[in-house]
PDB file of N, CA and C in Angstrom:
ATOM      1  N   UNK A   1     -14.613 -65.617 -28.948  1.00  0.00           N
ATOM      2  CA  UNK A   1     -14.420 -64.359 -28.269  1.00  0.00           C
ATOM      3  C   UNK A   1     -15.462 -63.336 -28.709  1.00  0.00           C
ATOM      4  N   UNK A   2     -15.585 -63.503 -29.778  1.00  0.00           N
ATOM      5  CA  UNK A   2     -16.845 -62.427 -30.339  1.00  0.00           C
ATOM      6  C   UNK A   2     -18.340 -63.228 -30.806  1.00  0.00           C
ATOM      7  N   UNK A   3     -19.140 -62.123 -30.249  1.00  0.00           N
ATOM      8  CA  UNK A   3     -20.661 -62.838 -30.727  1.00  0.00           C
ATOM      9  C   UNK A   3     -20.898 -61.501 -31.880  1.00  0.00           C
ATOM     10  N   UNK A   4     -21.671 -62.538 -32.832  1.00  0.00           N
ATOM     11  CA  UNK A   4     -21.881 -61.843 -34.127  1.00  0.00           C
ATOM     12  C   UNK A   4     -23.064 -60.917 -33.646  1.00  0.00           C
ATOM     13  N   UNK A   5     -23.554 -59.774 -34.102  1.00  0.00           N
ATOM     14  CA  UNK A   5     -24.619 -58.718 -34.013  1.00  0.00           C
ATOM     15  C   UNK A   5     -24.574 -57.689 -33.067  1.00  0.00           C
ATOM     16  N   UNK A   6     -23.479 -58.080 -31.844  1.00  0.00           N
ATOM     17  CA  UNK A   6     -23.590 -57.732 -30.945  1.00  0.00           C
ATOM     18  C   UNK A   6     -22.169 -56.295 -30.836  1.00  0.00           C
ATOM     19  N   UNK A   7     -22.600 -55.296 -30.291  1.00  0.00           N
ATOM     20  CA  UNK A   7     -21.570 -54.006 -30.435  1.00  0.00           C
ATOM     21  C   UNK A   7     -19.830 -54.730 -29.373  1.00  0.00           C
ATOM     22  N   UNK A   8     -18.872 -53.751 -29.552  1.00  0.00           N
ATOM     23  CA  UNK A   8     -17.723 -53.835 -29.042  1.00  0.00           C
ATOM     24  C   UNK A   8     -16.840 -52.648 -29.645  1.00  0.00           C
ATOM     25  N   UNK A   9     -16.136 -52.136 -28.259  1.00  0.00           N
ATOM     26  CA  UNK A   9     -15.587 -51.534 -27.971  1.00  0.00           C
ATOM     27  C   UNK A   9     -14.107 -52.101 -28.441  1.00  0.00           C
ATOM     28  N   UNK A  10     -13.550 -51.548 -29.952  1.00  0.00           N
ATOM     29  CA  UNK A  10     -12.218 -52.433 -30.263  1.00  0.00           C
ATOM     30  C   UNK A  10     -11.112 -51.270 -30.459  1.00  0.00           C
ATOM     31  N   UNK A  11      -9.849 -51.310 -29.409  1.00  0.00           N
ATOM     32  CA  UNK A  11      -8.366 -50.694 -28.884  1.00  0.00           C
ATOM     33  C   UNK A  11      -7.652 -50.906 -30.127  1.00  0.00           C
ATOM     34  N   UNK A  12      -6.996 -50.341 -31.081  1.00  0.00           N
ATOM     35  CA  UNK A  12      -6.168 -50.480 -31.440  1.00  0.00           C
ATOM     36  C   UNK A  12      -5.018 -49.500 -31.261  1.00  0.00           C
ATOM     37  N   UNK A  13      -3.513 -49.999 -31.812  1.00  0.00           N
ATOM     38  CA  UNK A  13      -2.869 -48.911 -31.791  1.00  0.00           C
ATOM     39  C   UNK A  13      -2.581 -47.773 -33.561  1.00  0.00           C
ATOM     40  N   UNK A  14      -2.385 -46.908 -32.786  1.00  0.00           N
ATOM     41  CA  UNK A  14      -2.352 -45.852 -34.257  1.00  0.00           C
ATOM     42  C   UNK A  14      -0.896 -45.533 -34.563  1.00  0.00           C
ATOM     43  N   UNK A  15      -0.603 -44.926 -35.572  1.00  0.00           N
ATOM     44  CA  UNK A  15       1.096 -44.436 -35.819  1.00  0.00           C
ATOM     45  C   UNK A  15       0.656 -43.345 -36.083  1.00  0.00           C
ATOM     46  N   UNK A  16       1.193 -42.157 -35.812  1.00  0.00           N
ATOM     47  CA  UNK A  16       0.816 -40.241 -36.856  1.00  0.00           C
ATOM     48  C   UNK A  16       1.528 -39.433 -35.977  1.00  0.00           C
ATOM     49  N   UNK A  17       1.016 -38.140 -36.513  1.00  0.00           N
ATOM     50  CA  UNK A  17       1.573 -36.963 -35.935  1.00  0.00           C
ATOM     51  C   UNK A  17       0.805 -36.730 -35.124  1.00  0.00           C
ATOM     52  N   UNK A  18       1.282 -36.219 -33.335  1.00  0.00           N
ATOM     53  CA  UNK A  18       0.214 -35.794 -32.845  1.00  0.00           C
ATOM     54  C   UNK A  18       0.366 -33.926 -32.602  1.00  0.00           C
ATOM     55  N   UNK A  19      -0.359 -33.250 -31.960  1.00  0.00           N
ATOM     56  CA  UNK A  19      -0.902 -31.969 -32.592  1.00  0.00           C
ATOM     57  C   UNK A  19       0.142 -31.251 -32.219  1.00  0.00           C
ATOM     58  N   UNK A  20       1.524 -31.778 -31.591  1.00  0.00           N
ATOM     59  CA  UNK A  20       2.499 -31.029 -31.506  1.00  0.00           C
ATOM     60  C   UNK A  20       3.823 -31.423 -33.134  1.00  0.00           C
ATOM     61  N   UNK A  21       2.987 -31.579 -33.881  1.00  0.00           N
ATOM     62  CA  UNK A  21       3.763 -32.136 -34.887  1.00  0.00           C
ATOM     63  C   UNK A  21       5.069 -33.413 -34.546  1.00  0.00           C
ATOM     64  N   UNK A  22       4.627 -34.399 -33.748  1.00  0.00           N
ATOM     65  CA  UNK A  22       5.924 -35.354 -33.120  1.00  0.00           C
ATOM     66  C   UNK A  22       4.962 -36.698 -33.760  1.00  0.00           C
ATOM     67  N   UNK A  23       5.778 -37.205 -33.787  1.00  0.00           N
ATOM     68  CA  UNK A  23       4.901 -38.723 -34.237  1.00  0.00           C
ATOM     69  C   UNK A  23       5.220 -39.589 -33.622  1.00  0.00           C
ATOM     70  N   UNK A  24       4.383 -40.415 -33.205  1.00  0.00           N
ATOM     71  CA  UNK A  24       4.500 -41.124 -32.460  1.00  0.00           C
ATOM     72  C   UNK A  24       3.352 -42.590 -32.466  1.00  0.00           C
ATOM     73  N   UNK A  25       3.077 -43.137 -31.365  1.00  0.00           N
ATOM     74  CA  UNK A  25       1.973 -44.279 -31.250  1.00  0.00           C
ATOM     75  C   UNK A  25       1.418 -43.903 -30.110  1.00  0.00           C
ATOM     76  N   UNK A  26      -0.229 -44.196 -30.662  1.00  0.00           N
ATOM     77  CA  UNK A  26      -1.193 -44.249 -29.482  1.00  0.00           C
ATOM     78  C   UNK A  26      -2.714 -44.880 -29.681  1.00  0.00           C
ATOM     79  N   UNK A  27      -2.983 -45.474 -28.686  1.00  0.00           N
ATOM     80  CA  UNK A  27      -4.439 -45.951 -29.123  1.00  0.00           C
ATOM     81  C   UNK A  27      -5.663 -45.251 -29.326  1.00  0.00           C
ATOM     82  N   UNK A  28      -6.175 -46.077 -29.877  1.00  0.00           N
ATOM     83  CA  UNK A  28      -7.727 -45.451 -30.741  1.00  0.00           C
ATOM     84  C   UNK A  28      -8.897 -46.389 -30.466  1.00  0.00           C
ATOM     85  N   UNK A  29      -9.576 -45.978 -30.420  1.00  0.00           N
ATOM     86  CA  UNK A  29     -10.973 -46.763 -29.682  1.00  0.00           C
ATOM     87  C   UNK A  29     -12.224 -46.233 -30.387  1.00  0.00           C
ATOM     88  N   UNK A  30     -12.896 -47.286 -30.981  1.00  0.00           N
ATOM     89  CA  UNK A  30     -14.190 -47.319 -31.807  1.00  0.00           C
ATOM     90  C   UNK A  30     -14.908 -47.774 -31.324  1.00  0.00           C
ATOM     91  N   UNK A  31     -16.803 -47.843 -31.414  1.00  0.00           N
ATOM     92  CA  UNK A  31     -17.690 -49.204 -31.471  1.00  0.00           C
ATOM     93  C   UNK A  31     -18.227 -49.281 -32.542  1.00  0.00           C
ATOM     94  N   UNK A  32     -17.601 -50.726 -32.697  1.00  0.00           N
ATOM     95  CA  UNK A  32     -18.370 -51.147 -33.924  1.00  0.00           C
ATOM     96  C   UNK A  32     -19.376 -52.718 -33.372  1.00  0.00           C
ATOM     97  N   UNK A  33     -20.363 -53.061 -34.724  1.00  0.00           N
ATOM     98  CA  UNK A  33     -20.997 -54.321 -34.554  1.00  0.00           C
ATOM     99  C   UNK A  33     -20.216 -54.973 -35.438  1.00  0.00           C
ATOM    100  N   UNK A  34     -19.793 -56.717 -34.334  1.00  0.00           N
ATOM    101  CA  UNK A  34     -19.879 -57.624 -35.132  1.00  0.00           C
ATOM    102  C   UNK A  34     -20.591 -58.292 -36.216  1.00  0.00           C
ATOM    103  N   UNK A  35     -20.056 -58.331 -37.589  1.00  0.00           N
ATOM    104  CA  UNK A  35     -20.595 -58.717 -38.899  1.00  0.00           C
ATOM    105  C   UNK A  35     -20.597 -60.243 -39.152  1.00  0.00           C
ATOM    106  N   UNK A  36     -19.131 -60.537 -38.883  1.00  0.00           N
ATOM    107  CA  UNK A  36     -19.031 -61.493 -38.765  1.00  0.00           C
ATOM    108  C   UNK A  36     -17.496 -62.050 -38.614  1.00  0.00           C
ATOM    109  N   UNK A  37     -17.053 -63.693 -38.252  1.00  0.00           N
ATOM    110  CA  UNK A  37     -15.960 -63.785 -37.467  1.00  0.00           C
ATOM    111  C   UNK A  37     -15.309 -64.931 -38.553  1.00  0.00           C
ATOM    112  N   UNK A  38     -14.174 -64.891 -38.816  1.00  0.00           N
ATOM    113  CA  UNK A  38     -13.367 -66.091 -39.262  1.00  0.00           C
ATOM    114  C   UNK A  38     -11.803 -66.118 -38.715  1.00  0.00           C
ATOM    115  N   UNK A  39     -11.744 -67.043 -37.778  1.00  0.00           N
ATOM    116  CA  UNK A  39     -10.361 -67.017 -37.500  1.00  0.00           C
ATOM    117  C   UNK A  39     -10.195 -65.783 -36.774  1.00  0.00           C
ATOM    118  N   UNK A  40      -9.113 -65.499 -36.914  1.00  0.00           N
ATOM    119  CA  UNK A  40      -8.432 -64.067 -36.349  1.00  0.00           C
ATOM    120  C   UNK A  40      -9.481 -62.876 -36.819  1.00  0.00           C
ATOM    121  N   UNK A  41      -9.885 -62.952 -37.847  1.00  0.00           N
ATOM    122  CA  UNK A  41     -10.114 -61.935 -38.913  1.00  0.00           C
ATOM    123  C   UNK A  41     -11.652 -61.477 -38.300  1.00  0.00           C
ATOM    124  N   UNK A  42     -11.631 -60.108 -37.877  1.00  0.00           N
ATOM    125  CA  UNK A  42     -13.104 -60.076 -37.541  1.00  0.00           C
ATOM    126  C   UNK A  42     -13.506 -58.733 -38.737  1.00  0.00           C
ATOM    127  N   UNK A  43     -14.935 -58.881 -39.159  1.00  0.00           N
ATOM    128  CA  UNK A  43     -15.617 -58.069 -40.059  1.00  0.00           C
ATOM    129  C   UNK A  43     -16.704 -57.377 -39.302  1.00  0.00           C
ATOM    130  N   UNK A  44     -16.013 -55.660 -39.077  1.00  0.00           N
ATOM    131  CA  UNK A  44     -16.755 -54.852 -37.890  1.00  0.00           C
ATOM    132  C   UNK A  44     -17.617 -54.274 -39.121  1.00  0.00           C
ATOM    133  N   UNK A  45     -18.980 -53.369 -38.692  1.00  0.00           N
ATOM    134  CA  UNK A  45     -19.760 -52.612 -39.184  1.00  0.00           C
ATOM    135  C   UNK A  45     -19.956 -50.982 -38.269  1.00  0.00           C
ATOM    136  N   UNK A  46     -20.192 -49.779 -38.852  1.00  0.00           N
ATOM    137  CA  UNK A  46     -19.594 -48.923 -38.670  1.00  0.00           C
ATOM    138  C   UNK A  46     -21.004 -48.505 -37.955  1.00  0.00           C
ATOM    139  N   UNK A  47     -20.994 -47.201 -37.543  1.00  0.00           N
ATOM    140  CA  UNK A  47     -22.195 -47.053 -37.407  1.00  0.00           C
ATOM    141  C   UNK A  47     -23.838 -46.902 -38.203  1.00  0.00           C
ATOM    142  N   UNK A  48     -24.550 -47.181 -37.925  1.00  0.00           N
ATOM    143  CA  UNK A  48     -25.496 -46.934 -38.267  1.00  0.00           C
ATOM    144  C   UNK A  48     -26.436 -45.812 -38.422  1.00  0.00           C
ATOM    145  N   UNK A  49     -26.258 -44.612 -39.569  1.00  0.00           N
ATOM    146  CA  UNK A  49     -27.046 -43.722 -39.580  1.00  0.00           C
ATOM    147  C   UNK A  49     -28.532 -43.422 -39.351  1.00  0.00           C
ATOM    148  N   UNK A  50     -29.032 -44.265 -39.372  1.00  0.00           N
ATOM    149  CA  UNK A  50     -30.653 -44.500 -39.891  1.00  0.00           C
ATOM    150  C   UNK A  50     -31.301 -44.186 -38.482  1.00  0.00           C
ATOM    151  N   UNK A  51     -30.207 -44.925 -37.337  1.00  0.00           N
ATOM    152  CA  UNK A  51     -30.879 -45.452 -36.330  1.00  0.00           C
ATOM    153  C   UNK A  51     -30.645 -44.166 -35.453  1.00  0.00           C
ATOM    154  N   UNK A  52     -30.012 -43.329 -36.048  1.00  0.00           N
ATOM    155  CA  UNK A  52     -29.093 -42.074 -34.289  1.00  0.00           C
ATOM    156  C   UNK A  52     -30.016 -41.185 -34.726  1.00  0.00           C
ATOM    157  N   UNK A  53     -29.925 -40.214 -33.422  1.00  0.00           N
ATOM    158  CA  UNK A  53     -30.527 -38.693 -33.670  1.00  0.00           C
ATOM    159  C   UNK A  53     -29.694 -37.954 -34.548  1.00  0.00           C
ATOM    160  N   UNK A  54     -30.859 -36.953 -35.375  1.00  0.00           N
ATOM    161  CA  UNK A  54     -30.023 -36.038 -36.538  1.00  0.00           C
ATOM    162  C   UNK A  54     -28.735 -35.005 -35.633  1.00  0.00           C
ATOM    163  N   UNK A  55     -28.920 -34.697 -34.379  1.00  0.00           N
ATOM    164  CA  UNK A  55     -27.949 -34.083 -33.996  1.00  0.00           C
ATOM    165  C   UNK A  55     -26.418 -34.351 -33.709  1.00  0.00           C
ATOM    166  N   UNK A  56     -26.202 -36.010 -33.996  1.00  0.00           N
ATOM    167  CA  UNK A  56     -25.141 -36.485 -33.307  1.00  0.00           C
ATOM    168  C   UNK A  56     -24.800 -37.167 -34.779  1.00  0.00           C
ATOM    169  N   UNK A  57     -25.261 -37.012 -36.043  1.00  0.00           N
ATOM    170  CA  UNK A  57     -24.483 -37.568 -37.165  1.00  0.00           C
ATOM    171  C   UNK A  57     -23.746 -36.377 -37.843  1.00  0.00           C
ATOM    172  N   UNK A  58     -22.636 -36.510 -38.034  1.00  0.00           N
ATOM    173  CA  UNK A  58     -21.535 -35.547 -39.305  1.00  0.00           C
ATOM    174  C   UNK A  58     -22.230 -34.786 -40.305  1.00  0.00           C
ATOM    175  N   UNK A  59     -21.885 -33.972 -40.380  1.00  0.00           N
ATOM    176  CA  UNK A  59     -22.016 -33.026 -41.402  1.00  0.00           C
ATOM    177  C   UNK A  59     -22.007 -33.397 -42.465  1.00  0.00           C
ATOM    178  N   UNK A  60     -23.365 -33.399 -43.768  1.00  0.00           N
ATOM    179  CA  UNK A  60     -22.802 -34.607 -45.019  1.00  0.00           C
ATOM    180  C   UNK A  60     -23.374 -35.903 -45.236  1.00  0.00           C
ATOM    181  N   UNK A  61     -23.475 -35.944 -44.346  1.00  0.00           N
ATOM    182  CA  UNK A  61     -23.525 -37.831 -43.824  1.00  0.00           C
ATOM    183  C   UNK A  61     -25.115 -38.052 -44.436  1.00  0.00           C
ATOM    184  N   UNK A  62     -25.111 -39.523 -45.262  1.00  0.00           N
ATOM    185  CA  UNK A  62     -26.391 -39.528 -45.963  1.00  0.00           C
ATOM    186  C   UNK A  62     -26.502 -40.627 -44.828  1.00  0.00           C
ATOM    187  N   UNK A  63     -28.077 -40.324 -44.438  1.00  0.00           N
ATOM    188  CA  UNK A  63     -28.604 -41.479 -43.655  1.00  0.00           C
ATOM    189  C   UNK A  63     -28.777 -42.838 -43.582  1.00  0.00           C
ATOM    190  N   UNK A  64     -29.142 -42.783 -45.014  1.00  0.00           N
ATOM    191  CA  UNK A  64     -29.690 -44.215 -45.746  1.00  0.00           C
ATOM    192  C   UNK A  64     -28.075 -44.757 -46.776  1.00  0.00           C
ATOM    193  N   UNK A  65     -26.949 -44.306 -46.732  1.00  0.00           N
ATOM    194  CA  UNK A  65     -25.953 -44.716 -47.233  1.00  0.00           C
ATOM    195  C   UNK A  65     -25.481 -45.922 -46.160  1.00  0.00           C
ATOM    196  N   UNK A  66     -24.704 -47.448 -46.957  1.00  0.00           N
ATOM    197  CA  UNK A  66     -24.483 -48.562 -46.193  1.00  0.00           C
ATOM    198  C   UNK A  66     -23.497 -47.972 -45.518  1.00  0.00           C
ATOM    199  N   UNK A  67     -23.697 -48.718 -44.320  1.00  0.00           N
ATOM    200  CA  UNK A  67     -22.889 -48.974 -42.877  1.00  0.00           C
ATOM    201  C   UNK A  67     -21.221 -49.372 -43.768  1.00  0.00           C
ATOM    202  N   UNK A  68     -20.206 -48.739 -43.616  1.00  0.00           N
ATOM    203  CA  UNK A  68     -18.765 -48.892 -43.305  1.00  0.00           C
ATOM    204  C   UNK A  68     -18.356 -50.211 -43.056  1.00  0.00           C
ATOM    205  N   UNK A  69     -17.495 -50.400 -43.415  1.00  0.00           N
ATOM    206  CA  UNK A  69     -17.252 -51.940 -43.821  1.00  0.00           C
ATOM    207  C   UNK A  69     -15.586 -52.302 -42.795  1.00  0.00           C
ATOM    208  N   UNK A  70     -15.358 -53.026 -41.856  1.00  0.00           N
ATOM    209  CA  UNK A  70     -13.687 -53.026 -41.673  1.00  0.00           C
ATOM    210  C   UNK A  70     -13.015 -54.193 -41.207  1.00  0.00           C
ATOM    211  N   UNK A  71     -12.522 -54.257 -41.395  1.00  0.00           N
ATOM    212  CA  UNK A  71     -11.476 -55.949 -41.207  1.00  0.00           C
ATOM    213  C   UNK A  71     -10.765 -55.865 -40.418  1.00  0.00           C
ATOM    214  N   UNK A  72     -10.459 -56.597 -39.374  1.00  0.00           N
ATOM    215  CA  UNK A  72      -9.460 -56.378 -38.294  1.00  0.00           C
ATOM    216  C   UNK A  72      -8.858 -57.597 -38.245  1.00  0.00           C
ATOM    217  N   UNK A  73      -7.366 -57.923 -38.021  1.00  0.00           N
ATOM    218  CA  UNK A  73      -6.695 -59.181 -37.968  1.00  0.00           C
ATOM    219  C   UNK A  73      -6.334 -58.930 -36.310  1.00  0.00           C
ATOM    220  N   UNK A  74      -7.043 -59.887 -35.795  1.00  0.00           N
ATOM    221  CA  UNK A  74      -6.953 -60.072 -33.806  1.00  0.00           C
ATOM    222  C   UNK A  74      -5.548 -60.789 -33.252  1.00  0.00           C
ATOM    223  N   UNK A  75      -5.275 -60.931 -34.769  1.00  0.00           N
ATOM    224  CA  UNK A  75      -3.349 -61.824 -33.967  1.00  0.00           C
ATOM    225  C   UNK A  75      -2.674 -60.266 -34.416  1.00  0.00           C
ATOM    226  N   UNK A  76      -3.062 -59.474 -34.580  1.00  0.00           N
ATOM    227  CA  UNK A  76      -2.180 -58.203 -35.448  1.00  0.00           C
ATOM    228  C   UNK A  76      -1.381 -57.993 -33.889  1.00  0.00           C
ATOM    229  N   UNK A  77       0.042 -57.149 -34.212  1.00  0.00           N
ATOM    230  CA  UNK A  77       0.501 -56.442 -33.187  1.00  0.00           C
ATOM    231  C   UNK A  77      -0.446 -54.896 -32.540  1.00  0.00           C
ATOM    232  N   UNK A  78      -1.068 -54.413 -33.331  1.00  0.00           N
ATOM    233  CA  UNK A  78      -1.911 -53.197 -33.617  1.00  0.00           C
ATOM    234  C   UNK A  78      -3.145 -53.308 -32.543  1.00  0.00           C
ATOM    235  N   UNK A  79      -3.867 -54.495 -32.862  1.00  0.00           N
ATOM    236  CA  UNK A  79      -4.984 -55.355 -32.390  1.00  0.00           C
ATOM    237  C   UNK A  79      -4.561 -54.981 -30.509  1.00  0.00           C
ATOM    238  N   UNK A  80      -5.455 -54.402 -30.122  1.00  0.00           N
ATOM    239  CA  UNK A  80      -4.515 -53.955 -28.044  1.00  0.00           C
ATOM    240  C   UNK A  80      -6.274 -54.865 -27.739  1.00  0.00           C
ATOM    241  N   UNK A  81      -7.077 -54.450 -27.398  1.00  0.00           N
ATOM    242  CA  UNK A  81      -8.279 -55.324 -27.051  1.00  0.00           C
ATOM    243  C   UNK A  81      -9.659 -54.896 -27.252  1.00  0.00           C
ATOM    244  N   UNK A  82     -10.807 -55.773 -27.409  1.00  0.00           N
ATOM    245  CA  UNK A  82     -12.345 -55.409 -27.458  1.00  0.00           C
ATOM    246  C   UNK A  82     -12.986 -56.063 -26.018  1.00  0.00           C
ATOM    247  N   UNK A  83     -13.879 -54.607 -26.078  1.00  0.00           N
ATOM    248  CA  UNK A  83     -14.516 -54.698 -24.795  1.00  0.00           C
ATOM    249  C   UNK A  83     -15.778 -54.968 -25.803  1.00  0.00           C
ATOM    250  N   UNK A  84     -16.993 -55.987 -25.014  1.00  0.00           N
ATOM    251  CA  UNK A  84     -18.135 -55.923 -24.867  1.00  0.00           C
ATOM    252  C   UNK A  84     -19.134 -55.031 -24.506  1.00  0.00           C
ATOM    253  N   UNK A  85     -19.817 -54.130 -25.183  1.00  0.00           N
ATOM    254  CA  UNK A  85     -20.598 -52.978 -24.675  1.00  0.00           C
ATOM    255  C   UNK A  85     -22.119 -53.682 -24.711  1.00  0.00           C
ATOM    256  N   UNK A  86     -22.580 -53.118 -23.366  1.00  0.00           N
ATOM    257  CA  UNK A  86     -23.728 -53.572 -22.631  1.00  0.00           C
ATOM    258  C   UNK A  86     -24.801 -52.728 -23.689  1.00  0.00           C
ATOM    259  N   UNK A  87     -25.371 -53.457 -23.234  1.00  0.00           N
ATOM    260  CA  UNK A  87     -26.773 -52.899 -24.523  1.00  0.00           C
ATOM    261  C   UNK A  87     -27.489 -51.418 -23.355  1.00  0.00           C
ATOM    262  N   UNK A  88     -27.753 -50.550 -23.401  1.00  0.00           N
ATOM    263  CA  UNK A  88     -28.683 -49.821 -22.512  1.00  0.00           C
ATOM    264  C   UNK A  88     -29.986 -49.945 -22.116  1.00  0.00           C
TER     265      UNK A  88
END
């Protein structure tokens, strides 16, 4: 299902408060690159500072600090779906 190097658009669901102080569930949507795949278990990479314009990185944010590290289990209940994002 996943090709390694390549970006995706991955749904999960969240649990919290939302801004009316009620808590509840709702999804959350990232892109990350595939790192790499075992089983269920996929190893996303976060973005890449080095590579974006200075206007669109966080406040703080060291350029040259490693890419974000994250583990996702794809049998999870949490796990909703990854889209494939087209290269531009």
């Amino acid at each position: 299902m996943f090709e390694i190097g390549c970006d995706y658009e991955i749904v999960t669901l969240m649990t919290g408060e939302n801004y009316e102080g009620k808590w509840g569930t709702y999804e959350t949507s990232t892109v990350y690159e595939v790192a790499s795949v075992d089983g269920p278990l996929v190893k996303l990479l976060g973005p890449d500072y080095s590579k974006i314009n200075e206007i669109l990185i966080p406040p703080g944010t060291d350029r040259n600090s490693p890419r974000d590290e994250t583990i996702i289990n794809t049998a999870s209940l949490f796990f909703v779906r990854a889209t494939k994002v087209q290269a531009a």
